[in-house]
N, C-alpha and C. Protein backbone atom coordinates (compact mmCIF):
# COMPACT_ATOMS: atom_id res chain seq x y z
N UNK A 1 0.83 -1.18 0.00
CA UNK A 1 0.00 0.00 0.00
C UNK A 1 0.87 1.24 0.00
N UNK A 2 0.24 2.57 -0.29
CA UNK A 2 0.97 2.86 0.09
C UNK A 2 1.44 4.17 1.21
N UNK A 3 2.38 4.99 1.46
CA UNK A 3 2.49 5.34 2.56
C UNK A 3 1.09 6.36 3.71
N UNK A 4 0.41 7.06 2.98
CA UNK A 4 -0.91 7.36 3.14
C UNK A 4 -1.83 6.80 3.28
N UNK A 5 -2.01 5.31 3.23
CA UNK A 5 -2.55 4.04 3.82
C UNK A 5 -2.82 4.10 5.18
N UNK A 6 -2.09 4.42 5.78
CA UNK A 6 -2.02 4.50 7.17
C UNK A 6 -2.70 5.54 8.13
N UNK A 7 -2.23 6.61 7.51
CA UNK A 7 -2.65 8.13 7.73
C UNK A 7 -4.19 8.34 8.20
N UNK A 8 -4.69 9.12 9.51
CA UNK A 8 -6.15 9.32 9.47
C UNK A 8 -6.65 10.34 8.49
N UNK A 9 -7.92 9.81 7.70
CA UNK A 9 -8.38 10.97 6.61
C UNK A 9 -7.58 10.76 5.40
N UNK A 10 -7.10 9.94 4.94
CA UNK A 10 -6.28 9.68 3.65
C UNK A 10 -7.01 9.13 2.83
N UNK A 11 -6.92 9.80 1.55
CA UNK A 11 -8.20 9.36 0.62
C UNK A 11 -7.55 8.73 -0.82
N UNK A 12 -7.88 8.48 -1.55
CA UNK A 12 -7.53 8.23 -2.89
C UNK A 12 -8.29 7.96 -3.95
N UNK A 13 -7.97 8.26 -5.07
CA UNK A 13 -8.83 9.19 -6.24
C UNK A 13 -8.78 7.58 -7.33
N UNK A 14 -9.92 7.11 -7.59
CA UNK A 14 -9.93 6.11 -8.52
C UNK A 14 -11.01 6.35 -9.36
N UNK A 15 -10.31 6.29 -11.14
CA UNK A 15 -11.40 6.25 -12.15
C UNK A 15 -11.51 5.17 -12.66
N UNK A 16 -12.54 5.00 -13.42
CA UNK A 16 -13.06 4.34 -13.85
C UNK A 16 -13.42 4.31 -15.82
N UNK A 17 -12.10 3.46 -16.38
CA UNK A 17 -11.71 3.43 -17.49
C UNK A 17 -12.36 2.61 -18.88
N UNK A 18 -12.87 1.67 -17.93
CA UNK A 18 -13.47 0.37 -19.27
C UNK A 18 -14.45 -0.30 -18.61
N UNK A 19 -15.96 0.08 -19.61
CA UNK A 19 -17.11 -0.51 -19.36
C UNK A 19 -17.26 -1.96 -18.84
N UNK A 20 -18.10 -1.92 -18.32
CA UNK A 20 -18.13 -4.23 -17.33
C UNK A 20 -19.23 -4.49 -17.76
N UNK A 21 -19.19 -3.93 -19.27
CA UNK A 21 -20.50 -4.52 -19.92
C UNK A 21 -19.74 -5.91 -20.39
N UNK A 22 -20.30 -7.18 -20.49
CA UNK A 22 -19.68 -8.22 -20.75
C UNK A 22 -19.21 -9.06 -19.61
N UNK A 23 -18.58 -8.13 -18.25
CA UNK A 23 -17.57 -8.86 -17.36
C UNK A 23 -18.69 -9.33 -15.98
N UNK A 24 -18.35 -10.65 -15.11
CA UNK A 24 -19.30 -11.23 -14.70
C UNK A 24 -20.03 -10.10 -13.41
N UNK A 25 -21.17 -10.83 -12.93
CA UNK A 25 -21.49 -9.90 -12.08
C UNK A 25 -20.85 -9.47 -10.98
N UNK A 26 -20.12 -9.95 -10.36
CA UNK A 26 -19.57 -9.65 -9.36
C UNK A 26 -18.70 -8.52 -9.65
N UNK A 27 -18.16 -8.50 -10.94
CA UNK A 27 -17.29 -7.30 -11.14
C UNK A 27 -18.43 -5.89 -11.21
N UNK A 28 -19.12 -6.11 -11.60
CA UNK A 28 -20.47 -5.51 -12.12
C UNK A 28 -20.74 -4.58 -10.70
N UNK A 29 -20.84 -5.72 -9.59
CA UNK A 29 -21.24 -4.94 -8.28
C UNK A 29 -20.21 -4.26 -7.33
N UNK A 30 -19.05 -4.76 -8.04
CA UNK A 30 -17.93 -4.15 -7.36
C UNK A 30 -17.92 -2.74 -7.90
N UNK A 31 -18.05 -2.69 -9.31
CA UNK A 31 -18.08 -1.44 -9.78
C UNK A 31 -18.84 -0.26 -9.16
N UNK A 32 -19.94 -0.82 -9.13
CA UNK A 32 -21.39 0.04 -8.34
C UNK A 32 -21.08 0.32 -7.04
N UNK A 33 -20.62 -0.93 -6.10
CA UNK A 33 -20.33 -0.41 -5.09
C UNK A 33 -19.42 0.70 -4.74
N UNK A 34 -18.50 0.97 -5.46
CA UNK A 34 -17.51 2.01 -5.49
C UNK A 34 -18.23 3.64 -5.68
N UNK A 35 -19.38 3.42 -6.34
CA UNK A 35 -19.68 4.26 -6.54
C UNK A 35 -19.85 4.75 -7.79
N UNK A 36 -19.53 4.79 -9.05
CA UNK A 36 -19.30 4.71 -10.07
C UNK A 36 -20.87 4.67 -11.38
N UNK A 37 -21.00 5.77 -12.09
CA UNK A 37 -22.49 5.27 -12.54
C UNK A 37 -21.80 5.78 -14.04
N UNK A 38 -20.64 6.43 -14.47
CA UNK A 38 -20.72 6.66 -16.19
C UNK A 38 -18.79 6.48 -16.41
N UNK A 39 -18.84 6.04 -17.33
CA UNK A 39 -16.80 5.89 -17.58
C UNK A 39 -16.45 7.16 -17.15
N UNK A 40 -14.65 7.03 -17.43
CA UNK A 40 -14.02 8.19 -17.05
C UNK A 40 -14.61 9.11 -16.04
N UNK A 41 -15.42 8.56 -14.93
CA UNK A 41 -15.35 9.60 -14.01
C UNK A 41 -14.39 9.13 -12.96
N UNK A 42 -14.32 9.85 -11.64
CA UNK A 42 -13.39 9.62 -10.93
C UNK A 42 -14.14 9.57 -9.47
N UNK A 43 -13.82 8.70 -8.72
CA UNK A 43 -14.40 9.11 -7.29
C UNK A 43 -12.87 9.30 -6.21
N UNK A 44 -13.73 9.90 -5.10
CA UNK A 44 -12.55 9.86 -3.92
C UNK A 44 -13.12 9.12 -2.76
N UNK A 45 -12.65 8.06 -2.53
CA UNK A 45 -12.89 7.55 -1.35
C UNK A 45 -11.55 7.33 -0.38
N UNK A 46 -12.28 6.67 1.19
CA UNK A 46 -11.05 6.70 1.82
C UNK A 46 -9.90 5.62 1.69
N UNK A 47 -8.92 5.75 1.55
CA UNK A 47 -8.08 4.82 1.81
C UNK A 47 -7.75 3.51 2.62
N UNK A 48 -8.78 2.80 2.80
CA UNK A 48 -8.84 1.73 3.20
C UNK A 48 -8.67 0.33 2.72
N UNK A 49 -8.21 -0.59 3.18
CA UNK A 49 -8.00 -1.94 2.66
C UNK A 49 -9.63 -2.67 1.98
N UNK A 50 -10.47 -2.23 2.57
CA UNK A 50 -11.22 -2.82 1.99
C UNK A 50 -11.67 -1.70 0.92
N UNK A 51 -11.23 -0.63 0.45
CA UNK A 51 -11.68 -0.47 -0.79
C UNK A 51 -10.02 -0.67 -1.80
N UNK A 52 -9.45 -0.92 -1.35
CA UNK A 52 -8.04 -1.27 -2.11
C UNK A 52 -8.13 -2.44 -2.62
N UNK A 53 -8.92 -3.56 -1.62
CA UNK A 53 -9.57 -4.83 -2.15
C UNK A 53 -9.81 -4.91 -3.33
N UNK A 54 -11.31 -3.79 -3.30
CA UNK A 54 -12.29 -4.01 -4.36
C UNK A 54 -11.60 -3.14 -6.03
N UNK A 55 -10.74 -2.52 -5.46
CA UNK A 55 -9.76 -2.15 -6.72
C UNK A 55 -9.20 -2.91 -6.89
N UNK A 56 -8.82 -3.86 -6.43
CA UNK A 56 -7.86 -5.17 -6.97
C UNK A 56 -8.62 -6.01 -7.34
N UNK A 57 -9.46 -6.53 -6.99
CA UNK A 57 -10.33 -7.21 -7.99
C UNK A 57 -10.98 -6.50 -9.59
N UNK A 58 -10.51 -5.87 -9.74
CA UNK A 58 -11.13 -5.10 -10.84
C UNK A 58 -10.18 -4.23 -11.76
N UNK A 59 -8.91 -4.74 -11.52
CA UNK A 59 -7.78 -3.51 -12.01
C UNK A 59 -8.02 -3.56 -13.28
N UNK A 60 -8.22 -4.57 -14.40
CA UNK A 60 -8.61 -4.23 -15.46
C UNK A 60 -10.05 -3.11 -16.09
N UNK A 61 -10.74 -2.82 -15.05
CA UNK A 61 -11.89 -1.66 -15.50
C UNK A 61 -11.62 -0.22 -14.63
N UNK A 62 -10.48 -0.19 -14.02
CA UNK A 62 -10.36 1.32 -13.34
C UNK A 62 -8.81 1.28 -12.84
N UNK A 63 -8.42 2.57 -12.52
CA UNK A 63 -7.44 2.88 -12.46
C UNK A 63 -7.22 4.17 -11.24
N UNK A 64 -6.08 3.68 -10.70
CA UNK A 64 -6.01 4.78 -9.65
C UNK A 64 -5.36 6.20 -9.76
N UNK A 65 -5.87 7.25 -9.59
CA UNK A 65 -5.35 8.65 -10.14
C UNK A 65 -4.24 9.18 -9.11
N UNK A 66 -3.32 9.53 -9.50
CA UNK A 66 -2.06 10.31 -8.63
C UNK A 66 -2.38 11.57 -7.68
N UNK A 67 -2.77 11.78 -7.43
CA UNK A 67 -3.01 13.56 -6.95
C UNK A 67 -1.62 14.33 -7.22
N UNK A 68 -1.69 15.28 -7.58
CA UNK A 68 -0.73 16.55 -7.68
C UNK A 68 -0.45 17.14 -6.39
């Protein structure tokens, strides 16, 4: 993970790149659960293992954004 993982209030910025039209449901609900309702948008959630999870199950339909 990485060093902001830890941190209280540490967030991280994940979009969402390639439609899960086709891919099984579970990816389907992972997507949704994140939050996520049209491509290329981006959400911020907190930095937690269990949403780092659900980005790892899914690295092929989203991608995590850097902050500046």
């Amino acid at each position: 993970m990485t060093e902001k993982a830890g941190k209280k209030g540490a967030t991280i910025q994940i979009k969402y790149v390639r439609s899960a039209i086709g891919s099984p449901m579970k990816h389907k609900l992972v997507v949704k659960s994140l939050g996520f309702k049209r491509l290329n948008q981006v959400v911020t959630r907190m930095d937690t293992p269990a949403i780092r999870g659900m980005v790892a199950k899914i690295p092929h339909l989203v991608t995590i954004v850097e902050s500046r």
